[in-house]
Protein backbone atom coordinates (compact mmCIF):
# COMPACT_ATOMS: atom_id res chain seq x y z
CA UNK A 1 44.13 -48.14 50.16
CA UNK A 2 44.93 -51.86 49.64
CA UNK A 3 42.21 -54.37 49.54
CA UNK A 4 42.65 -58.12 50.84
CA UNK A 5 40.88 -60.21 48.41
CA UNK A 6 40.90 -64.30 47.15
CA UNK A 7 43.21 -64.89 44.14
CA UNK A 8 42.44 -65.79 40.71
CA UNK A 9 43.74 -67.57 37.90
CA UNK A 10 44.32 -64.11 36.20
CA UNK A 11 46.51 -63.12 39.81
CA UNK A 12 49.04 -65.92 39.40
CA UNK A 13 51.73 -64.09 37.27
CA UNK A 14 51.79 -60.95 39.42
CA UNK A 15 51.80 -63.51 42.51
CA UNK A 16 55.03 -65.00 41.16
CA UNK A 17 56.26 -61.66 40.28
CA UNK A 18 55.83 -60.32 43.81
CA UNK A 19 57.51 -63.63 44.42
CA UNK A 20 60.63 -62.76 42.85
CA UNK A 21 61.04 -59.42 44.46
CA UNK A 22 60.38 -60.73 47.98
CA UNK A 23 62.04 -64.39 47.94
CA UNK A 24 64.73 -66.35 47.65
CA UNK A 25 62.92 -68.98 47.28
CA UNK A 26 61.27 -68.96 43.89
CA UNK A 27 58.53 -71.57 41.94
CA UNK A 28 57.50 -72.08 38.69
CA UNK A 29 54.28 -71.15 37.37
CA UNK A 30 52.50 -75.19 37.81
CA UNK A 31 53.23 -74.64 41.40
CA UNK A 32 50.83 -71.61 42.04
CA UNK A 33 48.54 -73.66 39.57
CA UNK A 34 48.64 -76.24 41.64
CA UNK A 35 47.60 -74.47 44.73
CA UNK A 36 44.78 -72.78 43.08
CA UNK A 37 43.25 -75.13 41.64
CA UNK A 38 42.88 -77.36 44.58
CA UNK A 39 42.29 -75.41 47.58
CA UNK A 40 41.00 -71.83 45.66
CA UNK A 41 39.70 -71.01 48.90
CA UNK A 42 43.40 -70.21 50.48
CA UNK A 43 45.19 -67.99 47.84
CA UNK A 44 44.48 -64.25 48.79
CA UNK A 45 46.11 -61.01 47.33
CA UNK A 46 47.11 -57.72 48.66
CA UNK A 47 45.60 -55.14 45.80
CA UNK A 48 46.17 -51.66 45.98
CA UNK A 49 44.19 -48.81 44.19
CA UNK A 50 45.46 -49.48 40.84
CA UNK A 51 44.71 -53.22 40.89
CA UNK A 52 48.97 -53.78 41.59
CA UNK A 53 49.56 -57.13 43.61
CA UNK A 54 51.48 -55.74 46.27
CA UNK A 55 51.39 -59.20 48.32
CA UNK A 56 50.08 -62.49 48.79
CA UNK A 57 49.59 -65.86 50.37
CA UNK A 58 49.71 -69.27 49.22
CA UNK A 59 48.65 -71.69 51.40
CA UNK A 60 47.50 -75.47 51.37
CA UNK A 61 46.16 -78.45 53.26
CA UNK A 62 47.99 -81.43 53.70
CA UNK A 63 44.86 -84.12 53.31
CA UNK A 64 46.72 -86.95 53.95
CA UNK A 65 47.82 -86.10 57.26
CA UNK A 66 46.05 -87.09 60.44
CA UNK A 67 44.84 -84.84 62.01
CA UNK A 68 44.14 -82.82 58.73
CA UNK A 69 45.92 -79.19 58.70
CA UNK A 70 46.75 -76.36 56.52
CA UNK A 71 50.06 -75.33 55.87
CA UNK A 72 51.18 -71.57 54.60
CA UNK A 73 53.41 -72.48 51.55
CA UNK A 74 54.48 -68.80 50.62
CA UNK A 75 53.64 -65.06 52.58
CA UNK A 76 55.45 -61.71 50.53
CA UNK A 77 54.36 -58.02 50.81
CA UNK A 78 56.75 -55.96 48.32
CA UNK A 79 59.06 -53.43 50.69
CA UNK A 80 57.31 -50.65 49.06
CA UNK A 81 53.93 -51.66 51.45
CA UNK A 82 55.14 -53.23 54.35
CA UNK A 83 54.53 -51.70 57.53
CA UNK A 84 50.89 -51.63 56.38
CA UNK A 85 49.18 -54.80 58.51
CA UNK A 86 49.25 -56.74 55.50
CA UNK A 87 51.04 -59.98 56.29
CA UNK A 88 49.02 -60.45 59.30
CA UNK A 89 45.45 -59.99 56.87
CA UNK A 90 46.56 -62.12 54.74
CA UNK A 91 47.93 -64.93 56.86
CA UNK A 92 44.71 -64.18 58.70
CA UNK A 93 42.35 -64.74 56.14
CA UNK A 94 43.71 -67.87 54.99
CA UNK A 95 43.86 -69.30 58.79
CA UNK A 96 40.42 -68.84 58.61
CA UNK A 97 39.18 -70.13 55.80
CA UNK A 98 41.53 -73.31 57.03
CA UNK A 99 39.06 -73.51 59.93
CA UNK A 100 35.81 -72.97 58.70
CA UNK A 101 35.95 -74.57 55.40
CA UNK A 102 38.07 -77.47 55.98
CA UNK A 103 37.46 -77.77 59.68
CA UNK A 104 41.61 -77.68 60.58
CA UNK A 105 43.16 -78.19 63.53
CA UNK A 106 46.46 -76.08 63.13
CA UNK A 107 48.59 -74.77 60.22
CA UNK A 108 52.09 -75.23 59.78
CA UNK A 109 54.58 -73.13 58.36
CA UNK A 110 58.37 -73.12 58.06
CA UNK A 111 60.89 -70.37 58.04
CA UNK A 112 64.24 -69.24 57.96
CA UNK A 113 66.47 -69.25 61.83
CA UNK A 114 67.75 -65.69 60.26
CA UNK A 115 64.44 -64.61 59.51
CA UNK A 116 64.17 -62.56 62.83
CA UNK A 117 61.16 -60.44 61.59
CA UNK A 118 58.87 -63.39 60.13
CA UNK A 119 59.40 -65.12 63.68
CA UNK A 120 58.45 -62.47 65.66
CA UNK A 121 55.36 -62.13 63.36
CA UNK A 122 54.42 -65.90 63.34
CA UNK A 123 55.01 -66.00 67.33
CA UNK A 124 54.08 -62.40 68.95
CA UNK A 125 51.43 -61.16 66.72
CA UNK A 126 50.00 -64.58 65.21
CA UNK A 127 50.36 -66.92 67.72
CA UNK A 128 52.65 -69.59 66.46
CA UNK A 129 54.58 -72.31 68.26
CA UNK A 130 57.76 -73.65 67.24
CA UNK A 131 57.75 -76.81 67.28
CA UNK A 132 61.12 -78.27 65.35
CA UNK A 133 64.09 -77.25 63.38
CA UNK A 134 64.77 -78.94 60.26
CA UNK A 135 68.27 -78.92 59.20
CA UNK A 136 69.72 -77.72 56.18
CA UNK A 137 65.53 -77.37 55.17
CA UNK A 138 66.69 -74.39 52.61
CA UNK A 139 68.85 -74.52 49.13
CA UNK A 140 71.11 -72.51 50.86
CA UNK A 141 71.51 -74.96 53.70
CA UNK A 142 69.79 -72.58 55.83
CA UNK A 143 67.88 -74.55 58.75
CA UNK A 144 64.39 -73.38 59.19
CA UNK A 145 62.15 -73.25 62.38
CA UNK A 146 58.98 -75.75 61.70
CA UNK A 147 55.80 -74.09 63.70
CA UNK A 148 52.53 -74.66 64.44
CA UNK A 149 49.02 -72.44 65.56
CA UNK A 150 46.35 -74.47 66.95
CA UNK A 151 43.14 -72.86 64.81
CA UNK A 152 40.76 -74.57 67.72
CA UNK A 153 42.25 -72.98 70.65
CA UNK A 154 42.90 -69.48 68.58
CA UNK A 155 39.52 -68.58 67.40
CA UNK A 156 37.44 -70.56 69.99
CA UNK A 157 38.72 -67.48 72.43
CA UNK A 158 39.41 -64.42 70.08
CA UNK A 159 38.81 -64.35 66.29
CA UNK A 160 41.50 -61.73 65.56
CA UNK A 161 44.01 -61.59 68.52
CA UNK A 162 44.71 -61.44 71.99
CA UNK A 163 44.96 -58.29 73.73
CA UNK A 164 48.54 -57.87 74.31
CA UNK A 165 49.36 -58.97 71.05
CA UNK A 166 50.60 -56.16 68.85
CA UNK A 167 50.40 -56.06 65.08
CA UNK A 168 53.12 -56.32 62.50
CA UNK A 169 52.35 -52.66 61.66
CA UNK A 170 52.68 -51.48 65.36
CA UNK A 171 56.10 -53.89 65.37
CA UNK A 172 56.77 -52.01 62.02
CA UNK A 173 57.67 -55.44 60.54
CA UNK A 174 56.07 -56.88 57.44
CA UNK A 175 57.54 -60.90 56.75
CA UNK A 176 57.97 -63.35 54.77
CA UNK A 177 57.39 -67.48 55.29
CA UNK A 178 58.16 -69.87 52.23
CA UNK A 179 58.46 -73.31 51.22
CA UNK A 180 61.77 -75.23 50.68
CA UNK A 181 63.57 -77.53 48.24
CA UNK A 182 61.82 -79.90 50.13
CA UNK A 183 58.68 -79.24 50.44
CA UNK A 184 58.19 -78.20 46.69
CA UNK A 185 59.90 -81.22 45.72
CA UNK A 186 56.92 -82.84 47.90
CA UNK A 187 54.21 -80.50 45.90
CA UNK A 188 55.82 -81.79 42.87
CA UNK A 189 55.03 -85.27 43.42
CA UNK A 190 51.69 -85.01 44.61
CA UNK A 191 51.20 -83.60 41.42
CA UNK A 192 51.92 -86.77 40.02
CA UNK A 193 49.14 -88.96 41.98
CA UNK A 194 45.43 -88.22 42.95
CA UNK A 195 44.75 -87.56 46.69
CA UNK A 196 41.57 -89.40 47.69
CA UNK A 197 39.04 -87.70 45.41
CA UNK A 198 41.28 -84.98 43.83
CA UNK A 199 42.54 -85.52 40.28
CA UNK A 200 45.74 -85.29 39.34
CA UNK A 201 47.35 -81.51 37.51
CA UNK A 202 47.54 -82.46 33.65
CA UNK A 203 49.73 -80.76 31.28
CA UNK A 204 46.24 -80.05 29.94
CA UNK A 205 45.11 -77.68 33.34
CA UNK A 206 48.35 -76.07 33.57
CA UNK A 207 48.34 -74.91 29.72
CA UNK A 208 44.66 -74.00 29.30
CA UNK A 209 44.87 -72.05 32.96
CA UNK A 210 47.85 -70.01 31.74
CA UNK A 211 46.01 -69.33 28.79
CA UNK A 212 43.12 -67.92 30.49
CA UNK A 213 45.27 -65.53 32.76
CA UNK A 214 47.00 -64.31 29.91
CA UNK A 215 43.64 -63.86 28.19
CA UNK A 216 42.76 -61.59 31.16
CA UNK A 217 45.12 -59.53 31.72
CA UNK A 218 45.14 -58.45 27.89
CA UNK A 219 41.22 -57.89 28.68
CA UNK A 220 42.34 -56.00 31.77
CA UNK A 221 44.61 -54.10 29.40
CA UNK A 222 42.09 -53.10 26.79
């Protein structure tokens, strides 16, 4: 059994972990500490029954965009539990939190024009739009698809899906979204300047907050 649950502090290092199996595209450690310490309510984890981070999401809002949105920075399941549903609870549970808790509009995501699987998850099961393609968007010099799903018109009519829609487990398809050069390169500066009321990430938050995960997972150890 695999239990969808919020990430902590203590999650981050299998996060980037699962990361690294899954993704080409890869962060440092500040970058998940980033994320969870300013929108904690938007990283969840895919747990299995011996506490093993089998997949997450990391996910943001972009507050100084009009209207405000969220944006899904990162999605990975290992290959060892796809086929499970898991993608679609996770990206699920962050959409909603995105509408509840910060009251967005839509949520944005890009990914890769090769990345067959992911689109057919983002557009068939999940309801996404595509609404651009941004050239060369990838290190590689892939070009990735830019979508969007309206949050208003999605749960205002059915909280979990349409009717016709089919899961990523019936499609047998578990994917994978992530962010770009550019986009981290973006994260990376707003690290550097407060947004409205949100303090800027010290050098400070990012050491003390790696101390404390490694603190719990020798606890978790013991």
């Amino acid at each position: 059994m695999v239990n969808i649950r919020k990430a902590e502090v203590s999650d981050l290092l299998e996060m980037q972990n699962c990361n690294l199996f899954c993704l080409p595209e890869n962060y440092q450690m500040k970058y998940y500490l980033y994320h969870i310490l300013s929108w904690p309510q938007l990283l969840y984890v895919a747990e299995d029954y011996n506490g093993k981070i089998v997949g997450y999401v990391l996910a943001k809002m972009e507050d100084n965009s009009k209207p405000l949105h969220g944006h899904i920075t990162s999605l990975a399941v290992l290959r060892s539990h796809r086929k499970l549903g898991l993608a679609t609870k996770l990206m699920r549970t962050a959409q909603k939190e995105m509408g509840t808790v910060f009251k967005s509009e839509y949520v944005s995501l890009h990914v890769r024009k090769s990345n067959t699987a992911a689109y057919h998850l983002y557009t068939k099961t999940l309801g996404y739009e595509q609404h651009d393609i941004e050239s060369k968007y990838y290190a590689d010099g892939e070009d990735a698809y830019y979508m969007k799903c309206y949050l208003s018109k999605k749960y205002s009519k059915d909280k979990t899906k349409s009717p016709g829609a089919k899961s990523d487990k019936e499609n047998g398809k578990d994917s994978a979204t992530t962010a770009g050069p550019k986009e981290a390169a973006k994260t990376e500066e707003e690290q550097e300047r407060p947004a409205g009321k949100k303090a800027a990430l010290t050098k400070e938050d990012i050491a003390a907050a790696i101390k404390k995960a490694e603190l719990q997972k020798k606890a978790q150890k013991n």
